[in-house]
C-alpha atoms as a PDB file:
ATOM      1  CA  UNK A   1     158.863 -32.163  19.179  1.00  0.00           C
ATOM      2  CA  UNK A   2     156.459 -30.073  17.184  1.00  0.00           C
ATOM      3  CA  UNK A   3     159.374 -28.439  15.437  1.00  0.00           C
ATOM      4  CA  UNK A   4     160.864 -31.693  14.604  1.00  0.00           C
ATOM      5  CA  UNK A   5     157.703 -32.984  13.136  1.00  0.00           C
ATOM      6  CA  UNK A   6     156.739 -29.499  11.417  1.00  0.00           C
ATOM      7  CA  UNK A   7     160.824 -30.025  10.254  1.00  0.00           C
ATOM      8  CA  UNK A   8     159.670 -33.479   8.485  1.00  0.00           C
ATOM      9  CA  UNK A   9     156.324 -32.133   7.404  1.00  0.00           C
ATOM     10  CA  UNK A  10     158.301 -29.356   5.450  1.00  0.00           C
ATOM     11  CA  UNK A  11     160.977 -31.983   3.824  1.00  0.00           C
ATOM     12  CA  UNK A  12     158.404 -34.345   2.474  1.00  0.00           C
ATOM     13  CA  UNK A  13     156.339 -31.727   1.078  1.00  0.00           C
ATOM     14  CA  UNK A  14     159.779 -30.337  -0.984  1.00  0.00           C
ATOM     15  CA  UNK A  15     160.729 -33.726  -1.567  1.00  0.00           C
ATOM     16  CA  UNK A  16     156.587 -34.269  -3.423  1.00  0.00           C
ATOM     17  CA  UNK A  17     157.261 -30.749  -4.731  1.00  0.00           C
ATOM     18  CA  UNK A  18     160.694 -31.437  -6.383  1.00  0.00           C
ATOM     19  CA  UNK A  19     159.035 -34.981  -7.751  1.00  0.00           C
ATOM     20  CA  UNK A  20     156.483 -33.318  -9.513  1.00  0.00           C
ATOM     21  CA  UNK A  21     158.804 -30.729 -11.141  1.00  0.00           C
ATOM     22  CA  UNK A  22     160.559 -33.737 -12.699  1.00  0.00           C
ATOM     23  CA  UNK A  23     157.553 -35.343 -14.065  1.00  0.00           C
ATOM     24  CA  UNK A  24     156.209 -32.458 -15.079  1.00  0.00           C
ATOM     25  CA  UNK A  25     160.311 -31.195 -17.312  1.00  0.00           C
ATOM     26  CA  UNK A  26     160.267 -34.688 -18.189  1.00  0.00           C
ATOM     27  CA  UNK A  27     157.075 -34.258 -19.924  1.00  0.00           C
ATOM     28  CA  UNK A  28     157.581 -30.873 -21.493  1.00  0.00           C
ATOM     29  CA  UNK A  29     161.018 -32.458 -22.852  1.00  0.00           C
ATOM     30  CA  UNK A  30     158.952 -35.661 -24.362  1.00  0.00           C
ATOM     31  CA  UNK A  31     156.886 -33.544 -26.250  1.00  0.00           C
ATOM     32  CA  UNK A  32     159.785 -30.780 -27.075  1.00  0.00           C
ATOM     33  CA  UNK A  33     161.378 -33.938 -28.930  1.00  0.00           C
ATOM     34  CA  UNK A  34     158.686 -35.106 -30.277  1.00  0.00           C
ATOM     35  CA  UNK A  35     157.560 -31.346 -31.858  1.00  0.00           C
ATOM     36  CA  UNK A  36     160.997 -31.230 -32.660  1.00  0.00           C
ATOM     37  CA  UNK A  37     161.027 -34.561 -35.128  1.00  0.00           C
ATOM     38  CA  UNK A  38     157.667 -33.416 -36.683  1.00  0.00           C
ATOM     39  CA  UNK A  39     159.114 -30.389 -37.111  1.00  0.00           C
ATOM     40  CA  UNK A  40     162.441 -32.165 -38.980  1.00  0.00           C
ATOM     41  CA  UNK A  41     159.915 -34.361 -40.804  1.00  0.00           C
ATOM     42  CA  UNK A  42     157.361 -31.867 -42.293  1.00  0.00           C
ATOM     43  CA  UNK A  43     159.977 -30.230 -45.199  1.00  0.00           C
ATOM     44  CA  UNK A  44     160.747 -34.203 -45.918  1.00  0.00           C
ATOM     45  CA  UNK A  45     157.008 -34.552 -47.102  1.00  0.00           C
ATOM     46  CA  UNK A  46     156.555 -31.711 -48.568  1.00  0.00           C
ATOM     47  CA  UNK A  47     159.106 -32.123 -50.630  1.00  0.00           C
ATOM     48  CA  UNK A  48     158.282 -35.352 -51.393  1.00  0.00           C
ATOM     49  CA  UNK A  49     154.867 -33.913 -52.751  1.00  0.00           C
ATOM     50  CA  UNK A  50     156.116 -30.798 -54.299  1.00  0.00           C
ATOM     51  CA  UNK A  51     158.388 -33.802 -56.178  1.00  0.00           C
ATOM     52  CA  UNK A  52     155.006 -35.903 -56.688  1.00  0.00           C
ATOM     53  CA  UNK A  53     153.408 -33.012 -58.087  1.00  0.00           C
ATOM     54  CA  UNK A  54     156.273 -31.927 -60.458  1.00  0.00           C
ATOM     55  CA  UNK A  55     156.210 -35.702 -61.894  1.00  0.00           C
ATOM     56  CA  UNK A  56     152.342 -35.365 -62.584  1.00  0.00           C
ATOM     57  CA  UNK A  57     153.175 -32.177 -64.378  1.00  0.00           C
ATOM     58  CA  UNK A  58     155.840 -33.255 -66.395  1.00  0.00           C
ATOM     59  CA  UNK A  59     153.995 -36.647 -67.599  1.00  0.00           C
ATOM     60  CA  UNK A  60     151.409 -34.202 -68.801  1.00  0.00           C
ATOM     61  CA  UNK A  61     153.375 -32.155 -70.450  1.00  0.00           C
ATOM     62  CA  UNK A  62     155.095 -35.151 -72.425  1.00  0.00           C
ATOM     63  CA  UNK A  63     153.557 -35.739 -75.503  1.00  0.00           C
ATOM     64  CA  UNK A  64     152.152 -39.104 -75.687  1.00  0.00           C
ATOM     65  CA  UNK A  65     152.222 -41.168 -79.238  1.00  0.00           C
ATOM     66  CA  UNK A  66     149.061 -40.778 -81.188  1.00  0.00           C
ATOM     67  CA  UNK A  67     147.797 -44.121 -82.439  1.00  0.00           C
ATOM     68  CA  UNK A  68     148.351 -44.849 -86.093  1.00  0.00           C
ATOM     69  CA  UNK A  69     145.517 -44.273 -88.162  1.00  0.00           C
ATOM     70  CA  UNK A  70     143.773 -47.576 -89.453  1.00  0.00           C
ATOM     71  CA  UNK A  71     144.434 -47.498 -93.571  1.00  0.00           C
ATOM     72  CA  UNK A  72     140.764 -48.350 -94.758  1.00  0.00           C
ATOM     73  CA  UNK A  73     140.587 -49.978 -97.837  1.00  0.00           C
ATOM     74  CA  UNK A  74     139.567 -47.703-101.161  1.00  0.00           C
ATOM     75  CA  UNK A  75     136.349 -49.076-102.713  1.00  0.00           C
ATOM     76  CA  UNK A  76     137.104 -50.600-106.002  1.00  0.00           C
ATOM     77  CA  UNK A  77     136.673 -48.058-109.148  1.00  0.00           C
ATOM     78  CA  UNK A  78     137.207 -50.035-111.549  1.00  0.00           C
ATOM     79  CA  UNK A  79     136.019 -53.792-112.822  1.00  0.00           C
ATOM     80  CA  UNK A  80     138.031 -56.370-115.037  1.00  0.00           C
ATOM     81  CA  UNK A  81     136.228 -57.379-117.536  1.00  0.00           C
ATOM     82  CA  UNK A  82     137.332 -60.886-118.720  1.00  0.00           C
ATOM     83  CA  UNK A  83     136.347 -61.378-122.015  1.00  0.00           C
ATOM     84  CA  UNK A  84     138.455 -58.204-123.178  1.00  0.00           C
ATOM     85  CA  UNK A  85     140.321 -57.570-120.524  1.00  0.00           C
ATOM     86  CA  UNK A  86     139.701 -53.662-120.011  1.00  0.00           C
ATOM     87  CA  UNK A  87     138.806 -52.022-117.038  1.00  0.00           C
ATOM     88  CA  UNK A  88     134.787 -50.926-116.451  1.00  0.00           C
ATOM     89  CA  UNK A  89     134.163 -48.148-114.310  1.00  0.00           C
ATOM     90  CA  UNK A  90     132.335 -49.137-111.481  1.00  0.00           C
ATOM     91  CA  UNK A  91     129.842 -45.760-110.083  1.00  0.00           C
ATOM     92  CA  UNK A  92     130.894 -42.367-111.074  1.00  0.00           C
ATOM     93  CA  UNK A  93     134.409 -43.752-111.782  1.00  0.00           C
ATOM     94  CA  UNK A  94     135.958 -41.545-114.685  1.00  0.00           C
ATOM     95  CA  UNK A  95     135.215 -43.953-118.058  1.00  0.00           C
ATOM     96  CA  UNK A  96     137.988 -42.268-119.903  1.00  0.00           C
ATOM     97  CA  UNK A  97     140.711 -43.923-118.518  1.00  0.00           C
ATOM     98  CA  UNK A  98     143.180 -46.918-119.144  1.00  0.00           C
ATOM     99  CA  UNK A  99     145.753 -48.973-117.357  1.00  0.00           C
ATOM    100  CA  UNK A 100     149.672 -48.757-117.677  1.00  0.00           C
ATOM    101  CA  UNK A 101     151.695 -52.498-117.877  1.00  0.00           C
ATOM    102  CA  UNK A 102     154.959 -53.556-118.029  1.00  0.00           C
ATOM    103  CA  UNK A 103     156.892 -56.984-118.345  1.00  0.00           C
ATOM    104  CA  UNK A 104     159.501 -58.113-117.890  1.00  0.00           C
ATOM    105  CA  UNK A 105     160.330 -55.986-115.068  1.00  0.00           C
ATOM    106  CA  UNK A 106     162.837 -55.404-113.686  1.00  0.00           C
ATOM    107  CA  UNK A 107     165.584 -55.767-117.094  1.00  0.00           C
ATOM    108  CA  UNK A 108     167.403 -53.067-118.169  1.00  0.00           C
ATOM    109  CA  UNK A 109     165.222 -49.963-118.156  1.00  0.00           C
ATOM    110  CA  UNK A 110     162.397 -50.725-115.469  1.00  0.00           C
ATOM    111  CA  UNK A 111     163.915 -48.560-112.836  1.00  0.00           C
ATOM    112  CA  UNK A 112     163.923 -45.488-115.609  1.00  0.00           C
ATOM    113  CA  UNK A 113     160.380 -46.874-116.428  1.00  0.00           C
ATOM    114  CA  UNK A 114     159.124 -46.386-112.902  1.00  0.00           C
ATOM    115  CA  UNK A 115     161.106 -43.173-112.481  1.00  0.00           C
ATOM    116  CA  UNK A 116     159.513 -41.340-115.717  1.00  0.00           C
ATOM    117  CA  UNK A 117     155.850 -42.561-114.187  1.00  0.00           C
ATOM    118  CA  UNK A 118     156.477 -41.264-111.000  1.00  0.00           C
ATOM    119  CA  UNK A 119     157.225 -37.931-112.168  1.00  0.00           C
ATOM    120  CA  UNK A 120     154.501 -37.704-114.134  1.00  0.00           C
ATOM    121  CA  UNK A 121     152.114 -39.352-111.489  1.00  0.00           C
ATOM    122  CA  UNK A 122     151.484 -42.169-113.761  1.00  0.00           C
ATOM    123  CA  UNK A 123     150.536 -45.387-111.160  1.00  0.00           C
ATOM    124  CA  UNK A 124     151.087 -48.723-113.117  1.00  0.00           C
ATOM    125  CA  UNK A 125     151.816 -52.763-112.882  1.00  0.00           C
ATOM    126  CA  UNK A 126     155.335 -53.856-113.239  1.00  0.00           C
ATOM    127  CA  UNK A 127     154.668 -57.638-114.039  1.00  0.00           C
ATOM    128  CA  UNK A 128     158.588 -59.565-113.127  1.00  0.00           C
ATOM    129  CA  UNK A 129     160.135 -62.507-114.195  1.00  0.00           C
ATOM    130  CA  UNK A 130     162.321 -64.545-111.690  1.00  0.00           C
ATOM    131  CA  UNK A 131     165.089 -64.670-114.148  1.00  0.00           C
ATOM    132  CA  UNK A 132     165.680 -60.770-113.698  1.00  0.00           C
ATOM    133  CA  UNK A 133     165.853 -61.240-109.670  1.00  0.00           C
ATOM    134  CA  UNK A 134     168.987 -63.004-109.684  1.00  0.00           C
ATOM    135  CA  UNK A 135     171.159 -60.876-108.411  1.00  0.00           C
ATOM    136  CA  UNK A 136     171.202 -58.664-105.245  1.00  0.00           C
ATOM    137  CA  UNK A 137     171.694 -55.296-107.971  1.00  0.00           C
ATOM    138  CA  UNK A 138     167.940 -56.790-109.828  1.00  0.00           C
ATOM    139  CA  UNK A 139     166.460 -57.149-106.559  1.00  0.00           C
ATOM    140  CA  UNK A 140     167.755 -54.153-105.457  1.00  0.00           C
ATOM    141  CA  UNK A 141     165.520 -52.383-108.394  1.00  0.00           C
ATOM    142  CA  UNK A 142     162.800 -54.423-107.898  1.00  0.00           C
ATOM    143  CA  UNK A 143     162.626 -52.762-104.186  1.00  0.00           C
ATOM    144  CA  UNK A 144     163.225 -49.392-106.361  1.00  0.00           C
ATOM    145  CA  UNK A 145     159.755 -49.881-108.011  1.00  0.00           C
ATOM    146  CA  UNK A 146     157.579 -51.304-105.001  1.00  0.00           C
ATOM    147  CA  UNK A 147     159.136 -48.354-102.843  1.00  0.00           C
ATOM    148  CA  UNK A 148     158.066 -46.011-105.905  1.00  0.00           C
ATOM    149  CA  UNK A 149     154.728 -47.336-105.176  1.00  0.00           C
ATOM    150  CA  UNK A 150     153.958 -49.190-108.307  1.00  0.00           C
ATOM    151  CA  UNK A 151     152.217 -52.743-107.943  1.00  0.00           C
ATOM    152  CA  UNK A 152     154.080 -55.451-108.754  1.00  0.00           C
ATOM    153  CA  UNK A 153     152.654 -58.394-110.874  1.00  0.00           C
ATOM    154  CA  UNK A 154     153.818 -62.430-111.378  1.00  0.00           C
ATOM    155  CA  UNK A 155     155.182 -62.836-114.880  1.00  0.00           C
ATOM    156  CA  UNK A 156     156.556 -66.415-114.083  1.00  0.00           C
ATOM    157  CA  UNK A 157     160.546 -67.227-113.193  1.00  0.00           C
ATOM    158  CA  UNK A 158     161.421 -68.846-116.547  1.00  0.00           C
ATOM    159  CA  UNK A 159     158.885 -66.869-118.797  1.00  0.00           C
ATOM    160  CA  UNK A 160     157.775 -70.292-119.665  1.00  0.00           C
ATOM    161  CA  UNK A 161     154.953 -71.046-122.230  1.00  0.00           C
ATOM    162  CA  UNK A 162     152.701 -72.556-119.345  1.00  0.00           C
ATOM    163  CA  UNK A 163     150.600 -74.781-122.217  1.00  0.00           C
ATOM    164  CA  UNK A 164     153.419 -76.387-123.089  1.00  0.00           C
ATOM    165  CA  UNK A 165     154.334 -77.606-118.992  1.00  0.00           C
ATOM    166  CA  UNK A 166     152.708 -80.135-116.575  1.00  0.00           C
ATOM    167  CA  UNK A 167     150.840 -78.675-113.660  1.00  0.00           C
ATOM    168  CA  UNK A 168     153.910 -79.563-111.428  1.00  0.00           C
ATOM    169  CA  UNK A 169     155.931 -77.177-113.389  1.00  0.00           C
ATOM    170  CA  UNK A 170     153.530 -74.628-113.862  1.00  0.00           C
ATOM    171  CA  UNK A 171     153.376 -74.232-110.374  1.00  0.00           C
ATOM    172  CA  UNK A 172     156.521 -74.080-109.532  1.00  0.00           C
ATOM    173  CA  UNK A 173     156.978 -70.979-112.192  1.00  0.00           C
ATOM    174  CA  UNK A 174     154.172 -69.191-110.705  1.00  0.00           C
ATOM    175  CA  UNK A 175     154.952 -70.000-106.736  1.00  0.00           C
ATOM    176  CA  UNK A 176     158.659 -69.695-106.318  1.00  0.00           C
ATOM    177  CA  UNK A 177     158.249 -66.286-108.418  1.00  0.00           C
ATOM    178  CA  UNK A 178     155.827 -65.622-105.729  1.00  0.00           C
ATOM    179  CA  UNK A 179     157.842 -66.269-102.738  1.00  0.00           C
ATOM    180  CA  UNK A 180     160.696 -64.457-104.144  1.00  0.00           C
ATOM    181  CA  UNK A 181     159.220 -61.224-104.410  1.00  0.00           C
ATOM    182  CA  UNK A 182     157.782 -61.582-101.376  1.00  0.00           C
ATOM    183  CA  UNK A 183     161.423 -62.178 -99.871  1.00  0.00           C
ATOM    184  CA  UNK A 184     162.623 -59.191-101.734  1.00  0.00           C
ATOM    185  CA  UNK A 185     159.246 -55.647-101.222  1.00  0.00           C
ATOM    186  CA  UNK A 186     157.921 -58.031 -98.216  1.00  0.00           C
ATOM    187  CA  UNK A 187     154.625 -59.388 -99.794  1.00  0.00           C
ATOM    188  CA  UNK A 188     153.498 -61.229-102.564  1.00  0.00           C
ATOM    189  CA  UNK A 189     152.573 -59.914-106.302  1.00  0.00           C
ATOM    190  CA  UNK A 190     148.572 -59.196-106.495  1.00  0.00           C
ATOM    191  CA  UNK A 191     148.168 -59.724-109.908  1.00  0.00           C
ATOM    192  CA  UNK A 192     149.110 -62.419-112.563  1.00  0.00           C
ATOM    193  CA  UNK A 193     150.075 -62.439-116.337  1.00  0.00           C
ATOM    194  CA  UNK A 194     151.235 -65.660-118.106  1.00  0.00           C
ATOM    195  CA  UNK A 195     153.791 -65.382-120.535  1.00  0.00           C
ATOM    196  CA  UNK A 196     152.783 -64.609-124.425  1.00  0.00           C
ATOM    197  CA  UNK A 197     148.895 -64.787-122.652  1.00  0.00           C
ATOM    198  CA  UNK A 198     148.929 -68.558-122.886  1.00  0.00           C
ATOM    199  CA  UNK A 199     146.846 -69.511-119.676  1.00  0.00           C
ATOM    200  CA  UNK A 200     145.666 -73.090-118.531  1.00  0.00           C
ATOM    201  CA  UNK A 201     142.751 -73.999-116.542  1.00  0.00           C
ATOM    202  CA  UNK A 202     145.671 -75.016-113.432  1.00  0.00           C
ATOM    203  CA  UNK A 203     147.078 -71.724-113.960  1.00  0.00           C
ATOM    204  CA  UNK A 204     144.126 -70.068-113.430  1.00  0.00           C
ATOM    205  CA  UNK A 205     142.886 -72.330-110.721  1.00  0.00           C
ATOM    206  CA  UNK A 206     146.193 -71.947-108.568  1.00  0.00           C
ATOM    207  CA  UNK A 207     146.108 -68.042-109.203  1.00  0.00           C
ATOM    208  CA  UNK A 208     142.992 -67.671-107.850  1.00  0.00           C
ATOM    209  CA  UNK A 209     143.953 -69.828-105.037  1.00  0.00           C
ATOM    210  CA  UNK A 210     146.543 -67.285-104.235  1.00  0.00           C
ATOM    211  CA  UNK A 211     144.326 -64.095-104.184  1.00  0.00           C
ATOM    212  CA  UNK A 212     146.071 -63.077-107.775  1.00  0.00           C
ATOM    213  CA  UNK A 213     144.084 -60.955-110.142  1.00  0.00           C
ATOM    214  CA  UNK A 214     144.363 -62.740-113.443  1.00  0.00           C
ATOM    215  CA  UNK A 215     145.180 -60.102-116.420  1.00  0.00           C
ATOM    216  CA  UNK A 216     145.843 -59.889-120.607  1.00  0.00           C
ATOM    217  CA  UNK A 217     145.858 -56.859-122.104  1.00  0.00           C
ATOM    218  CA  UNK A 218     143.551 -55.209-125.087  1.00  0.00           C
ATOM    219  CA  UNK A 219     146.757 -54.457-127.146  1.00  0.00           C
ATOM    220  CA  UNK A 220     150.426 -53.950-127.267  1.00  0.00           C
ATOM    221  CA  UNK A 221     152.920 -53.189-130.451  1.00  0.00           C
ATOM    222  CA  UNK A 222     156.714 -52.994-128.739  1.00  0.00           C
ATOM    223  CA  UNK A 223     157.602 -56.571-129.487  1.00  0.00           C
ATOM    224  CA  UNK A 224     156.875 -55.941-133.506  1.00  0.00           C
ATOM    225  CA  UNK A 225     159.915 -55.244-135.529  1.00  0.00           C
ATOM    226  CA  UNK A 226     158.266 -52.293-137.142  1.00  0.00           C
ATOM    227  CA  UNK A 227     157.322 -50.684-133.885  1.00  0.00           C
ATOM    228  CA  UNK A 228     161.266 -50.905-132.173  1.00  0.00           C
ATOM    229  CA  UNK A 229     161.464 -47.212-132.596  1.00  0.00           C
ATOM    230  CA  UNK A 230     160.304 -44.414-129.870  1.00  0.00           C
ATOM    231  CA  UNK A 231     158.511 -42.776-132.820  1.00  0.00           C
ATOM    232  CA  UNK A 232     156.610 -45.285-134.366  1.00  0.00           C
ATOM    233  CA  UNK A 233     155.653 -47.146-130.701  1.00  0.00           C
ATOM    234  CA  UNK A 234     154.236 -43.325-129.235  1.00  0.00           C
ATOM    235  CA  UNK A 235     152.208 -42.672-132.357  1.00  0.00           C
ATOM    236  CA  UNK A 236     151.094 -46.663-132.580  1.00  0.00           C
ATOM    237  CA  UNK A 237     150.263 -46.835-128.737  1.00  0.00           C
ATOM    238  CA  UNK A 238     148.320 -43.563-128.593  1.00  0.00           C
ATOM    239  CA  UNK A 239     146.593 -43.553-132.146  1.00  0.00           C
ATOM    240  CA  UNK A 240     146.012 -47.023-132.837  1.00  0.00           C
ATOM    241  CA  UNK A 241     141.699 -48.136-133.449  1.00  0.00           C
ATOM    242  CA  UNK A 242     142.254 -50.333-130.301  1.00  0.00           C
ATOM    243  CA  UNK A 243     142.198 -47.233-128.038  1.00  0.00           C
ATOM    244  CA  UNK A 244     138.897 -47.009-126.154  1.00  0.00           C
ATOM    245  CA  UNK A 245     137.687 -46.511-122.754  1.00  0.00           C
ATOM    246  CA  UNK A 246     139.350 -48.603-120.075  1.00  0.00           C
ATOM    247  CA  UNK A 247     142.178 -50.331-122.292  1.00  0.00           C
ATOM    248  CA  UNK A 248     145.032 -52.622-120.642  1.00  0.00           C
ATOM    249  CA  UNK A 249     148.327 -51.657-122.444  1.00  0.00           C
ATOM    250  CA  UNK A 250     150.842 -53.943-122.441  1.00  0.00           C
ATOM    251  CA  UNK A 251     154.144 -52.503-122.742  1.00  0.00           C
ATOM    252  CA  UNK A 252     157.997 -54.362-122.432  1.00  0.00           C
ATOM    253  CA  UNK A 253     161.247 -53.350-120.153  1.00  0.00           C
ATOM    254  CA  UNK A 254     162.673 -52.562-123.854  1.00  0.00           C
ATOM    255  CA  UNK A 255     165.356 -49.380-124.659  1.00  0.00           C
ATOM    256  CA  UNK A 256     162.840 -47.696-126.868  1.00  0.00           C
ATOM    257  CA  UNK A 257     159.996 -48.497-125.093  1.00  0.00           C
ATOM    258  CA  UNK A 258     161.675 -46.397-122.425  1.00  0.00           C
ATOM    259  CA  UNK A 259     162.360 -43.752-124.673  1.00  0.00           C
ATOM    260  CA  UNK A 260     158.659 -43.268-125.774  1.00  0.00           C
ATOM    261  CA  UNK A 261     157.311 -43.820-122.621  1.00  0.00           C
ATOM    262  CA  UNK A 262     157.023 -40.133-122.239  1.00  0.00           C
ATOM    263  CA  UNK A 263     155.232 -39.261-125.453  1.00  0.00           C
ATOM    264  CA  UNK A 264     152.765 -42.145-124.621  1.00  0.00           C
ATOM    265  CA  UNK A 265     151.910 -40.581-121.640  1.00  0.00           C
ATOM    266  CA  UNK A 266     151.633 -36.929-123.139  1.00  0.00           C
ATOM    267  CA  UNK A 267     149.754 -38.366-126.222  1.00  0.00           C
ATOM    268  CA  UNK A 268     147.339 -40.675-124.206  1.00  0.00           C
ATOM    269  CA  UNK A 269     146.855 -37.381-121.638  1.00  0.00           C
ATOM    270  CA  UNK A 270     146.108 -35.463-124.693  1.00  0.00           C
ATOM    271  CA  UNK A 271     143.026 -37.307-125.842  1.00  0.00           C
ATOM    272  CA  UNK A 272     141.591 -36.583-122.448  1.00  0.00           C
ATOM    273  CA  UNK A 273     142.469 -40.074-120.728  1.00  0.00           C
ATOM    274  CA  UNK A 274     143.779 -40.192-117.473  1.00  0.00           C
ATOM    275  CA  UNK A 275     145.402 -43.696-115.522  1.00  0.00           C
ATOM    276  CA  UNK A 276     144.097 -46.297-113.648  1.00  0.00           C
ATOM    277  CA  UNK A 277     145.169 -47.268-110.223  1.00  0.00           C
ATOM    278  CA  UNK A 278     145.810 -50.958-109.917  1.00  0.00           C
ATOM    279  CA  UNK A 279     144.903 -50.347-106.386  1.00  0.00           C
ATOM    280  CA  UNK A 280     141.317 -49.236-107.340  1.00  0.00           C
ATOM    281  CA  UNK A 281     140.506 -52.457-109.304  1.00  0.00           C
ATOM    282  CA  UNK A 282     137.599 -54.584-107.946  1.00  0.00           C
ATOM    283  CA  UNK A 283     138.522 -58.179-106.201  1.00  0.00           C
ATOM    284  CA  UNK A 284     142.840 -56.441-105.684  1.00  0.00           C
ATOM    285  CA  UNK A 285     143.667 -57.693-102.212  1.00  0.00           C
END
């Protein structure tokens, strides 16, 4: 009997022993597994950060746009004066200068006009009449000049006599002109020149209206029969008594105003003038 019950004694304690060995592999094989995974996962992450970390680099390596610098406005240099329509220096402004015009723009010789300038850094006003933006070739030079960088003035469509038109009319000249250019360089003509000079109070009301500068001239020559010769016009333009400090000289889109544009230029440069900006003129928006 005591053998039989040492005999069962001895079975259950193998059977506890043999239990506990289970539990215990099972165990050890739970957390193999789960070593195992973390093991798998961990190159997952770090590549996934070595990735991260290569982004980061490369977006600050790219090189980001700078922001475009704000154009500030150039304090005015010069003043028009109305009463003779010449420019006054305004501060330490250089008094020996003038200002370069031309109507008419764009006919037949404006493009060779703005092309002679430009060489010679010459800035200038190209006043335009709508009848010479007719065509897509006319507006096509028109774009020539603006892109050039010369301003562009309102000459009227019709080059209409403005005294001798109703206020109805007169605006339509100076308006649809107006909108046309605008249409054509992408903004409208700063200043404003009436045909043969003749102004009316409207005209000058509406301009002003319109942010337009209102401009004469103090002399021109190229429309007088003696003066339709390159010669004649250079040596009239530079040496005539109405040269002074700040004059407005009107010129015309003419064939031999072209050709004596450059000896104007070389003559005027000679007596020591230099050009006026139109951009540098007080109350040019």
């Amino acid at each position: 009997m005591i053998h039989a019950k040492w005999f069962v004694l001895a079975a259950g304690l193998a059977l506890l022993t043999a239990c506990s060995e289970e539990k215990t592999n099972t165990g050890n094989n739970g957390q193999a597994a789960e070593t195992e995974e973390s093991a798998a996962a961990a190159p997952d992450k770090a590549e996934e950060e070595e990735k991260k970390i290569e982004v980061e680099q490369a977006e600050d390596t790219v090189e980001k746009p700078e922001k475009e610098p704000v154009e500030l406005a150039a304090e005015p240099q010069y003043r028009l004066n109305p009463q003779t329509w010449s420019l006054e220096p305004i501060g330490e402004a250089p008094a020996e200068a003038v200002l370069i015009t031309i109507d008419d723009a764009p006919d037949d010789h404006s493009v060779e006009m703005a092309s002679v300038l430009k060489d010679r850094n010459v800035p200038a006003i190209f006043f335009v009449n709508g009848h010479f933006l007719d065509t897509d070739e006319e507006k096509a030079n028109l774009k020539k000049i603006h892109e050039m960088g010369f301003a562009i003035g309102n000459h009227t469509s019709t080059h209409a006599n403005l005294k001798t038109i109703g206020e109805e009319e007169q605006r339509e000249e100076i308006l649809s002109l107006s909108e046309t250019v605008e249409q054509i360089i992408g903004e409208k003509p700063k200043f404003f020149r009436a045909p043969n000079g003749s102004n009316t109070d409207f005209s000058k009301e509406l301009t002003a209206q319109e942010g337009m500068l209102l401009m004469n001239w103090s002399y021109g020559y190229d429309w007088e029969k003696q003066y339709m010769d390159p010669a004649a016009l250079a040596d009239i333009m530079v040496n005539t008594e109405f040269l002074r400090n700040g004059s407005n000289l009107l010129m015309h889109d003419r064939k031999w105003t072209a050709e004596a544009l450059p000896e104007i230029i070389e003559g005027l440069q000679a007596k020591g003038y230099s050009f006026i900006d139109p951009k540098e003129i007080e109350n040019v928006k």
